[in-house]
C-alpha atoms as a PDB file:
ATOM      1  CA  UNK A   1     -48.707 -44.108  45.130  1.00  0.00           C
ATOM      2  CA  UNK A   2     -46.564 -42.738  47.719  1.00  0.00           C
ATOM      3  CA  UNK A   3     -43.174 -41.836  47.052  1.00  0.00           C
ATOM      4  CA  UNK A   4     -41.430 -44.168  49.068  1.00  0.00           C
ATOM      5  CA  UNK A   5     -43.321 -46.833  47.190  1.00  0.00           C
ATOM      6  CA  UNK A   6     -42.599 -45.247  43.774  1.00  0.00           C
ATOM      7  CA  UNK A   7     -38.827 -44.764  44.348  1.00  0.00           C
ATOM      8  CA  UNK A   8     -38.470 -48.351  45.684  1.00  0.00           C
ATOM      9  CA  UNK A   9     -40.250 -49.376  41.822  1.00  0.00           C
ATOM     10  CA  UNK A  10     -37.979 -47.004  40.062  1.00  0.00           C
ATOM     11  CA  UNK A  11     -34.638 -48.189  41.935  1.00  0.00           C
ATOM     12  CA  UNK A  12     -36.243 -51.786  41.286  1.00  0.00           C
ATOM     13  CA  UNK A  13     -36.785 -51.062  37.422  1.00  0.00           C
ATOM     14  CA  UNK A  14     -33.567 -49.310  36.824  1.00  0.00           C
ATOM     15  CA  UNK A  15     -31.528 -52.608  39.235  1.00  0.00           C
ATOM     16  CA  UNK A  16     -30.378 -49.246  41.997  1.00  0.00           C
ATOM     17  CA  UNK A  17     -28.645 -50.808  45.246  1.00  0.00           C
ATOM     18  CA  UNK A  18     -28.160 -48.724  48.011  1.00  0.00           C
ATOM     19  CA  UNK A  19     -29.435 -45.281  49.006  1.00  0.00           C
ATOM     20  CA  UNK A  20     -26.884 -43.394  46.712  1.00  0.00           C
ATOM     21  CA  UNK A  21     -29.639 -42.537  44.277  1.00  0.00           C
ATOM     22  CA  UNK A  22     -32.362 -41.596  46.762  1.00  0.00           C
ATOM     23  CA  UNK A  23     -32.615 -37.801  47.216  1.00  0.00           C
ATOM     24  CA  UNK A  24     -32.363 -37.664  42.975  1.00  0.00           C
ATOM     25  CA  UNK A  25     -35.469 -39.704  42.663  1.00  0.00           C
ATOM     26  CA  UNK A  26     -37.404 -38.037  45.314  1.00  0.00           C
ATOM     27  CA  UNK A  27     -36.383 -34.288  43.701  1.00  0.00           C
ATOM     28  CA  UNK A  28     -37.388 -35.745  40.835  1.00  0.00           C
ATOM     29  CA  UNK A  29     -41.015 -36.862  41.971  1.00  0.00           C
ATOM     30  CA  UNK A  30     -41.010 -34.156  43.827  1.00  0.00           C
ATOM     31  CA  UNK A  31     -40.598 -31.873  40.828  1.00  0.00           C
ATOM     32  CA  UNK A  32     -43.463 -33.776  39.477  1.00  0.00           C
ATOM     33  CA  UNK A  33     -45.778 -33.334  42.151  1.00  0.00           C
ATOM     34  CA  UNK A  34     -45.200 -29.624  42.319  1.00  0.00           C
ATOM     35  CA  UNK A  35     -45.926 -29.545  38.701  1.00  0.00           C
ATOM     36  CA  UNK A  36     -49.362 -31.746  38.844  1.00  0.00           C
ATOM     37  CA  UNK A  37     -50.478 -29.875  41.910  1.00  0.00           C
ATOM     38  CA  UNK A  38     -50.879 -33.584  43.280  1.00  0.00           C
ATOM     39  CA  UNK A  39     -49.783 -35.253  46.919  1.00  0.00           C
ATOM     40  CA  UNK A  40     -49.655 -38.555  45.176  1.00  0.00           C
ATOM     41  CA  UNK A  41     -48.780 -39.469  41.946  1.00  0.00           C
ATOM     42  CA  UNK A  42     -50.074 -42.415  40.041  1.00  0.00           C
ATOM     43  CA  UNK A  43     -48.382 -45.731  39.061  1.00  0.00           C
ATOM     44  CA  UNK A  44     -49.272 -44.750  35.688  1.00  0.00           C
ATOM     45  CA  UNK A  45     -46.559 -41.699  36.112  1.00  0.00           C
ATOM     46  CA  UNK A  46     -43.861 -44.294  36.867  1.00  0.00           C
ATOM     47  CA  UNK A  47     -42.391 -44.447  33.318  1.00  0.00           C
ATOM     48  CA  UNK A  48     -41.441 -40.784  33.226  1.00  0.00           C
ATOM     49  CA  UNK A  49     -39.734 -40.715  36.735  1.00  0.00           C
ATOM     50  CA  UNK A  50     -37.699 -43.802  36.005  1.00  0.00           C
ATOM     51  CA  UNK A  51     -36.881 -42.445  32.559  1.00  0.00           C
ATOM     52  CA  UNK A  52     -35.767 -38.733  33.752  1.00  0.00           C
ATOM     53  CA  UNK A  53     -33.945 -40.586  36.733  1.00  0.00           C
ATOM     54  CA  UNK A  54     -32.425 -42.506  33.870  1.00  0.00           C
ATOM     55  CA  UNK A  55     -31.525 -39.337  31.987  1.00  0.00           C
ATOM     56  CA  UNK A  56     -29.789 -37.756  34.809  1.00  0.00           C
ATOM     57  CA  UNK A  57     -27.323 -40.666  35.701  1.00  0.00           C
ATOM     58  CA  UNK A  58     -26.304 -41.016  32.243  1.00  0.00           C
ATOM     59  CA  UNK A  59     -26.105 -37.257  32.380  1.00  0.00           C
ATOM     60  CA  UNK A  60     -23.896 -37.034  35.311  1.00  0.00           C
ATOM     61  CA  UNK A  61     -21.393 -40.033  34.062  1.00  0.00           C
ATOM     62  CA  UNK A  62     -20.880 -38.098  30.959  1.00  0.00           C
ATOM     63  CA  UNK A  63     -20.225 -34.597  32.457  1.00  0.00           C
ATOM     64  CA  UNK A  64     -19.885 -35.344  36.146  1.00  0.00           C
ATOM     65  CA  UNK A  65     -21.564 -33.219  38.659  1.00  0.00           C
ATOM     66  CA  UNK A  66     -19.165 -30.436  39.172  1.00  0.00           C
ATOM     67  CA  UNK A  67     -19.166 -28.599  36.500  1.00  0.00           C
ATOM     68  CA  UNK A  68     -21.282 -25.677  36.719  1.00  0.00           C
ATOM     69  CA  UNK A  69     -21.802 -24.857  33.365  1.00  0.00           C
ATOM     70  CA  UNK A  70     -22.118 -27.126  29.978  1.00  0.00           C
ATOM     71  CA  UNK A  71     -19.352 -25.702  28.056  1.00  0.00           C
ATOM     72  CA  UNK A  72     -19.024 -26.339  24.063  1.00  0.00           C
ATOM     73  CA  UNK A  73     -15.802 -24.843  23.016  1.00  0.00           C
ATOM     74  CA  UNK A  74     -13.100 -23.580  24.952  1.00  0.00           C
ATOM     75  CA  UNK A  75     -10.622 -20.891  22.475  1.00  0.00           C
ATOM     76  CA  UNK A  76      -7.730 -19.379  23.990  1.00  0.00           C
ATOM     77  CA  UNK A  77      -6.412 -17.111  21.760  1.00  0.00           C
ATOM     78  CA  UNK A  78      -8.478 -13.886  22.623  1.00  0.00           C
ATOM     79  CA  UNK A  79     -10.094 -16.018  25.131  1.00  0.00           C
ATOM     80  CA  UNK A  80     -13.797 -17.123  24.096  1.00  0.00           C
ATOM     81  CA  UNK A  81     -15.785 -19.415  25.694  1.00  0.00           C
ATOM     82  CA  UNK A  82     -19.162 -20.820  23.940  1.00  0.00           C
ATOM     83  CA  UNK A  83     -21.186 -22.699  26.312  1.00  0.00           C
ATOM     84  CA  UNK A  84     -23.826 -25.355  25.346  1.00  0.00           C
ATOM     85  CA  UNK A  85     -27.172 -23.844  25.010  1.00  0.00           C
ATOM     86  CA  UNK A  86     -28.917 -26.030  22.193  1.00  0.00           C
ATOM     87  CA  UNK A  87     -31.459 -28.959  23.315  1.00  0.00           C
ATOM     88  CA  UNK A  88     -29.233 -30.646  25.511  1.00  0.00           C
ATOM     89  CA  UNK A  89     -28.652 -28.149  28.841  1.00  0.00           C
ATOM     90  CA  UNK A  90     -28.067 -28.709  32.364  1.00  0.00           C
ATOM     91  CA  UNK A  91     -31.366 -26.933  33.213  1.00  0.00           C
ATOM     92  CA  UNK A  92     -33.270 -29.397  30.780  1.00  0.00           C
ATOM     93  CA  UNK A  93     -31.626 -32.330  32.331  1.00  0.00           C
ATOM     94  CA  UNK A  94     -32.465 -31.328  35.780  1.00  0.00           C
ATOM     95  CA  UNK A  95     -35.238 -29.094  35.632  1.00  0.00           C
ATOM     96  CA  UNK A  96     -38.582 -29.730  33.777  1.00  0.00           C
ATOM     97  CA  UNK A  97     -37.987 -29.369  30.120  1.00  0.00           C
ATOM     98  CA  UNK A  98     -41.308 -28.542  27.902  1.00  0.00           C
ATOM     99  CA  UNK A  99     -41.165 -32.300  26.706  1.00  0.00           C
ATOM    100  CA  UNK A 100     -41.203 -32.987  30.407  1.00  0.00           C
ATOM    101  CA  UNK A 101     -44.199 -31.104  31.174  1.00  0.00           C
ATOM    102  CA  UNK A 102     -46.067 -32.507  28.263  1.00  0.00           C
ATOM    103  CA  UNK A 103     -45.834 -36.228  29.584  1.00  0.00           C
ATOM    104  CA  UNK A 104     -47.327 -35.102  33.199  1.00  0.00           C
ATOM    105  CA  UNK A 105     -50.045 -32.821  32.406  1.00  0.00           C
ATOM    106  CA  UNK A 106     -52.654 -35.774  31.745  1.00  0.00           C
ATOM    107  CA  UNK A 107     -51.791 -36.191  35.592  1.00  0.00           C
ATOM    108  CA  UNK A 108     -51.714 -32.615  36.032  1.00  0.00           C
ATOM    109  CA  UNK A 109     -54.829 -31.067  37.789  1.00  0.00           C
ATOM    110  CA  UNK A 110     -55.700 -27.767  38.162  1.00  0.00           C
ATOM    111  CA  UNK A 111     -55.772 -25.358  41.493  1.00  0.00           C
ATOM    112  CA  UNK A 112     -59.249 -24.477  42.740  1.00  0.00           C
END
């Protein structure tokens, strides 16, 4: 499936109007193909793009976009700053988390 065709399903399945959301689906399949060494991915891989799209929305209305770090706990007196490192990072939501790359390797094939 191409990824024009799979971003118009996943806008269609998640009800996306407009082109806002665009560029973060196609980083997002594109992160996928990179991992599968693949120029196509299945329909079948649908379900994880839409859901990871999904993730990063809900993501991004929570914390917004500008913050550059996921801070925890802010404590001014002798200033310390704990940022948020447990299962729930800005690198997992954005990048390819292990559970991530567990769901695409059955489309994942190998480099000859």
């Amino acid at each position: 499936m191409t990824t024009v065709e799979l971003t118009t399903l996943v806008k269609t399945n998640l009800k996306i109007t407009g082109t806002t959301r665009d560029l973060l689906i196609a980083d997002v399949i594109q992160d996928a193909l990179n991992y599968c060494n693949l120029a196509e991915l299945p329909v079948e891989a649908e379900p994880y793009i839409r859901k990871k799209v999904q993730t990063i929305i809900t993501y991004e209305a929570e914390n917004g976009t500008d913050s550059v770090f996921d801070v925890k706990s802010i404590k001014e007196g002798d200033t310390s700053i704990t940022y948020n490192t447990d299962q729930v990072s800005r690198e997992m939501i954005y990048g390819l988390s292990d559970k991530d790359k567990s769901a695409l390797r059955c489309f994942r094939r190998l480099r000859k």
